[in-house]
N, C-alpha and C. Protein backbone atom coordinates (compact mmCIF):
# COMPACT_ATOMS: atom_id res chain seq x y z
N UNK A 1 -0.31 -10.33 -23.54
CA UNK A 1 -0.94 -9.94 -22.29
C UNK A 1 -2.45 -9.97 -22.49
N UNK A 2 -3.30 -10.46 -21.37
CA UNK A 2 -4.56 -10.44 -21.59
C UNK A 2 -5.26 -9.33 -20.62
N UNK A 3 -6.83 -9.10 -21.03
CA UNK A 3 -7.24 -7.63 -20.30
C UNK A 3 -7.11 -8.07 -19.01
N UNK A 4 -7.21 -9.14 -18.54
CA UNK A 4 -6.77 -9.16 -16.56
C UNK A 4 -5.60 -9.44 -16.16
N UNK A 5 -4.50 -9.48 -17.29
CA UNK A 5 -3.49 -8.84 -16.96
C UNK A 5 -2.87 -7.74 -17.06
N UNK A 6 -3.18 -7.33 -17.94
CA UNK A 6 -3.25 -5.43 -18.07
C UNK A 6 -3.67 -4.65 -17.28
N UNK A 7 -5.49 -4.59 -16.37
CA UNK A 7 -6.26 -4.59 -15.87
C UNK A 7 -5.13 -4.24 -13.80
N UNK A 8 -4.28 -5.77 -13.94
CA UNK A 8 -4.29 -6.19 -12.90
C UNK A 8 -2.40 -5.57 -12.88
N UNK A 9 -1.90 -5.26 -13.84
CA UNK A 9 -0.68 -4.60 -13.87
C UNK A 9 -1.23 -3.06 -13.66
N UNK A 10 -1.88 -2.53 -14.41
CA UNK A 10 -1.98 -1.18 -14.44
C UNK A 10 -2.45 -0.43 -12.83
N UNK A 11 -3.64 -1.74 -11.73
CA UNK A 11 -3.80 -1.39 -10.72
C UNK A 11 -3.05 -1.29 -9.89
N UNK A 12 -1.78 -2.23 -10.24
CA UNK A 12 -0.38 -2.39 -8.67
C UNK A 12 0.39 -0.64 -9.22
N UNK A 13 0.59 -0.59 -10.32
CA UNK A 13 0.74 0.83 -10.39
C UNK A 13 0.51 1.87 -10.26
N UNK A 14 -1.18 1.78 -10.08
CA UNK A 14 -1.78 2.91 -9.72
C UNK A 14 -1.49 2.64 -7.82
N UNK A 15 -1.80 1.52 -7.12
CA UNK A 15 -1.81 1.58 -5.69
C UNK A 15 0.13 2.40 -5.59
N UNK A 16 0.66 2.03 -6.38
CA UNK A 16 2.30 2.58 -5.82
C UNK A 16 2.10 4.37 -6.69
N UNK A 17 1.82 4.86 -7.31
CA UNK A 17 1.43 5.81 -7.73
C UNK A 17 0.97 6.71 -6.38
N UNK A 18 -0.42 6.03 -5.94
CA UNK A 18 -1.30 6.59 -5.38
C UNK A 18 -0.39 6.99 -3.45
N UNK A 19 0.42 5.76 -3.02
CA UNK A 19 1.14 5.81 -2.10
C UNK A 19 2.63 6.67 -2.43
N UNK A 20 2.70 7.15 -3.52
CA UNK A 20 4.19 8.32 -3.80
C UNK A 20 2.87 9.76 -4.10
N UNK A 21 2.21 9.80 -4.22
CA UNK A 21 1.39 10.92 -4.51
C UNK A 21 0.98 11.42 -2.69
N UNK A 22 0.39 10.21 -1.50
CA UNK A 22 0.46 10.71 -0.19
C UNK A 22 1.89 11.03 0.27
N UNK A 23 2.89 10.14 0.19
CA UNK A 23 4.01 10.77 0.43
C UNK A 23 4.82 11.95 0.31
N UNK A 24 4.39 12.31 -0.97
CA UNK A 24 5.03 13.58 -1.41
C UNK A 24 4.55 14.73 -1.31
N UNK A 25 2.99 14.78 -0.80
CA UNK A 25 1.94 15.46 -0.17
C UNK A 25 2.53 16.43 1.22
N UNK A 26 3.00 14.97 2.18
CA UNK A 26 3.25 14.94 3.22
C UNK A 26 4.69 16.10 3.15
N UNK A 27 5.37 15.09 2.54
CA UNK A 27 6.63 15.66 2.41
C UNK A 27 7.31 17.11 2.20
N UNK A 28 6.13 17.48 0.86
CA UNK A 28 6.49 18.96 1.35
C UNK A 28 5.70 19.72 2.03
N UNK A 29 4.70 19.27 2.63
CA UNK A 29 4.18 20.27 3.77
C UNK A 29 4.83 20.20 4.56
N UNK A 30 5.58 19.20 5.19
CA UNK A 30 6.65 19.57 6.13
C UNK A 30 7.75 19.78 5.80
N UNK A 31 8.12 19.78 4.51
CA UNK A 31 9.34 20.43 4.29
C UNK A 31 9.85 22.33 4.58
N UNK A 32 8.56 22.99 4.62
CA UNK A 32 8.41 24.43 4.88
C UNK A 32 8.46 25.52 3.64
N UNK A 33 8.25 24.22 2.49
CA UNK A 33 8.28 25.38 0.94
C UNK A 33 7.04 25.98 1.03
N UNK A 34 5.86 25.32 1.70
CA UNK A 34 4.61 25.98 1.57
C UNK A 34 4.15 26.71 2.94
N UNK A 35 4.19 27.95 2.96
CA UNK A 35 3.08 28.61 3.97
C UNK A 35 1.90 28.65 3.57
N UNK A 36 1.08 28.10 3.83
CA UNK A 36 -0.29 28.06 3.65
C UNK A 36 -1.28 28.97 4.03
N UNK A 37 -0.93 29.74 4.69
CA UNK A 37 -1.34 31.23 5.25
C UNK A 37 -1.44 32.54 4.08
N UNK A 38 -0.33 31.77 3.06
CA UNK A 38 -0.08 33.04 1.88
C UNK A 38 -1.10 32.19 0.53
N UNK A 39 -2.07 31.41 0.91
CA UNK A 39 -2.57 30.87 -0.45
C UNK A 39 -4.01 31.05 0.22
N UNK A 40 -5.04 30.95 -0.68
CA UNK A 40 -6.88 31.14 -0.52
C UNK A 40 -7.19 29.58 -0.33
N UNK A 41 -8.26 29.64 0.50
CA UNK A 41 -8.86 28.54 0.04
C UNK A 41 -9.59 28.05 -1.22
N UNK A 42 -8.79 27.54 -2.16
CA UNK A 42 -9.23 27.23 -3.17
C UNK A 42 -8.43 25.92 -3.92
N UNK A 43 -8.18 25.69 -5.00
CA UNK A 43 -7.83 24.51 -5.40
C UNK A 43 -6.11 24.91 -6.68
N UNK A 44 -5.90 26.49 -6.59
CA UNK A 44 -4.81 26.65 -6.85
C UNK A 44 -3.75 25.99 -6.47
N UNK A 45 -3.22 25.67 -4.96
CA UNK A 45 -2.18 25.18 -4.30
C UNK A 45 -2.38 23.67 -4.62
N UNK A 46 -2.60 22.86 -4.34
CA UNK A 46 -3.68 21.81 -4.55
C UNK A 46 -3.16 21.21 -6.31
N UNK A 47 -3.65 22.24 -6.76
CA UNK A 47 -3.47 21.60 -8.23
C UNK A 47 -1.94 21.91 -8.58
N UNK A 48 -1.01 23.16 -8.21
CA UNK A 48 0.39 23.08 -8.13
C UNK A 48 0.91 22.22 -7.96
N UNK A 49 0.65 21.65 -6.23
CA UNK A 49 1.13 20.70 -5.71
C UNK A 49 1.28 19.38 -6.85
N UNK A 50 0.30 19.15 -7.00
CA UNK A 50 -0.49 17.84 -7.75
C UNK A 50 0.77 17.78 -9.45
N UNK A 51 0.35 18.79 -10.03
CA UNK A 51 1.09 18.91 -11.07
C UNK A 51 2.45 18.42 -10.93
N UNK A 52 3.04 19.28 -9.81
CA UNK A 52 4.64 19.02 -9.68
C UNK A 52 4.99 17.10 -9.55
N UNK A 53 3.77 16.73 -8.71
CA UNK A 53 3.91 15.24 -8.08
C UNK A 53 3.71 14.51 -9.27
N UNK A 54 2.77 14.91 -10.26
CA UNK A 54 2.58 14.13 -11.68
C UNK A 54 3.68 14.33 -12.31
N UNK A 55 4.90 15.28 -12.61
CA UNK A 55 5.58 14.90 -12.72
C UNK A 55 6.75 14.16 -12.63
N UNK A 56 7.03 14.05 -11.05
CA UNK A 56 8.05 13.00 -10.65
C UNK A 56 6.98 11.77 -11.08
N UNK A 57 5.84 11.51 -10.80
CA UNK A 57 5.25 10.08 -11.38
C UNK A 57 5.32 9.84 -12.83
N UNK A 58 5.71 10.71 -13.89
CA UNK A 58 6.08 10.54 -15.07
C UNK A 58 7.55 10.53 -14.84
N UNK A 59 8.16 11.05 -14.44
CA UNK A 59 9.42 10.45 -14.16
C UNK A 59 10.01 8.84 -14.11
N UNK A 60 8.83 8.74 -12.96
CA UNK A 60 9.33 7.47 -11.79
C UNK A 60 8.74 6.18 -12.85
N UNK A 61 8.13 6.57 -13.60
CA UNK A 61 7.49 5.34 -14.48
C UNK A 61 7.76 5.57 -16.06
N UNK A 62 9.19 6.54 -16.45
CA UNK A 62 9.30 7.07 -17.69
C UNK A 62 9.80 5.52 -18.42
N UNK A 63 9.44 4.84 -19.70
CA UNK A 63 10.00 3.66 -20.11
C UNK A 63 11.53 3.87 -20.79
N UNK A 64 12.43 2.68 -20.65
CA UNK A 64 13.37 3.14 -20.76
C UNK A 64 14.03 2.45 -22.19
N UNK A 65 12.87 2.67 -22.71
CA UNK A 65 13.65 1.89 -24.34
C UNK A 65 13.01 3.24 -25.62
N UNK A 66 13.65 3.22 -26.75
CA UNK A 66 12.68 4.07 -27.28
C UNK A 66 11.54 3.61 -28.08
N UNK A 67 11.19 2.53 -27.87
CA UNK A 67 9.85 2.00 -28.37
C UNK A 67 9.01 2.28 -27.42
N UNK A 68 9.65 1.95 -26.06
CA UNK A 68 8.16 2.34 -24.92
C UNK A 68 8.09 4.28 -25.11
N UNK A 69 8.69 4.92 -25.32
CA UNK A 69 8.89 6.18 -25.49
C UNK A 69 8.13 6.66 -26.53
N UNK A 70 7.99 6.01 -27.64
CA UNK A 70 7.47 6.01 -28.48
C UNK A 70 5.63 5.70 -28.85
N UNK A 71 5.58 4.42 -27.64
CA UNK A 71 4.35 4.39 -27.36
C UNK A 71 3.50 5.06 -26.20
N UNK A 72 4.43 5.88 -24.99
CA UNK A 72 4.25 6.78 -24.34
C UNK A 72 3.11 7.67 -25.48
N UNK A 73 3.96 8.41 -26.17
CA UNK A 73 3.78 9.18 -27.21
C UNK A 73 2.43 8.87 -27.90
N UNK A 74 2.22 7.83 -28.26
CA UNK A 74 1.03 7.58 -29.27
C UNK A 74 0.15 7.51 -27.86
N UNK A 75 0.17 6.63 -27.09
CA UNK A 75 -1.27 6.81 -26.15
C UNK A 75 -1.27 8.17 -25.89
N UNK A 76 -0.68 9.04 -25.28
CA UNK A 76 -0.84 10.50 -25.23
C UNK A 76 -2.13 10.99 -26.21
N UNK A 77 -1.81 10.13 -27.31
CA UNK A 77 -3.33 11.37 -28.37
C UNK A 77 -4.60 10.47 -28.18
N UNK A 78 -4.30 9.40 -27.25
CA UNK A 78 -5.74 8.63 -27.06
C UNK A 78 -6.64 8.90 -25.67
N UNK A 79 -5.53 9.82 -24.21
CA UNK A 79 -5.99 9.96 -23.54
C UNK A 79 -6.78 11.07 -23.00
């Protein structure tokens, strides 16, 4: 693989990333888990939210061999 293909793989992932991160935004504000009346304005809810969604996106993109699992793992101590 070369850097503009890496470059140019890693961006179609981030645009489908970035379109399951509005969706799921959406999704549970209208789902009714959140009253928003019971939280401050601040960046607590926000970063909950966010957290929970980073994990279905580690989910949704977990590799399914244990070498990619493995290299999951090693970039982890580079990022």
């Amino acid at each position: 693989m070369t850097k503009k293909q890496y470059y140019k793989k890693c961006n179609e992932l981030k645009r489908e990333a970035n379109k399951l991160i509005d969706d799921r935004i959406k999704k549970l504000l209208n789902s009714g888990a959140i009253e928003l009346s019971n939280y401050d304005d601040n960046y607590i809810l926000p970063k909950c939210v966010m957290c929970a969604i980073g994990k279905e996106i580690a989910f949704q993109f977990k590799p399914h061999t244990k070498e990619g699992v493995k290299d999951v793992e090693n970039f982890e101590c580079f990022i």
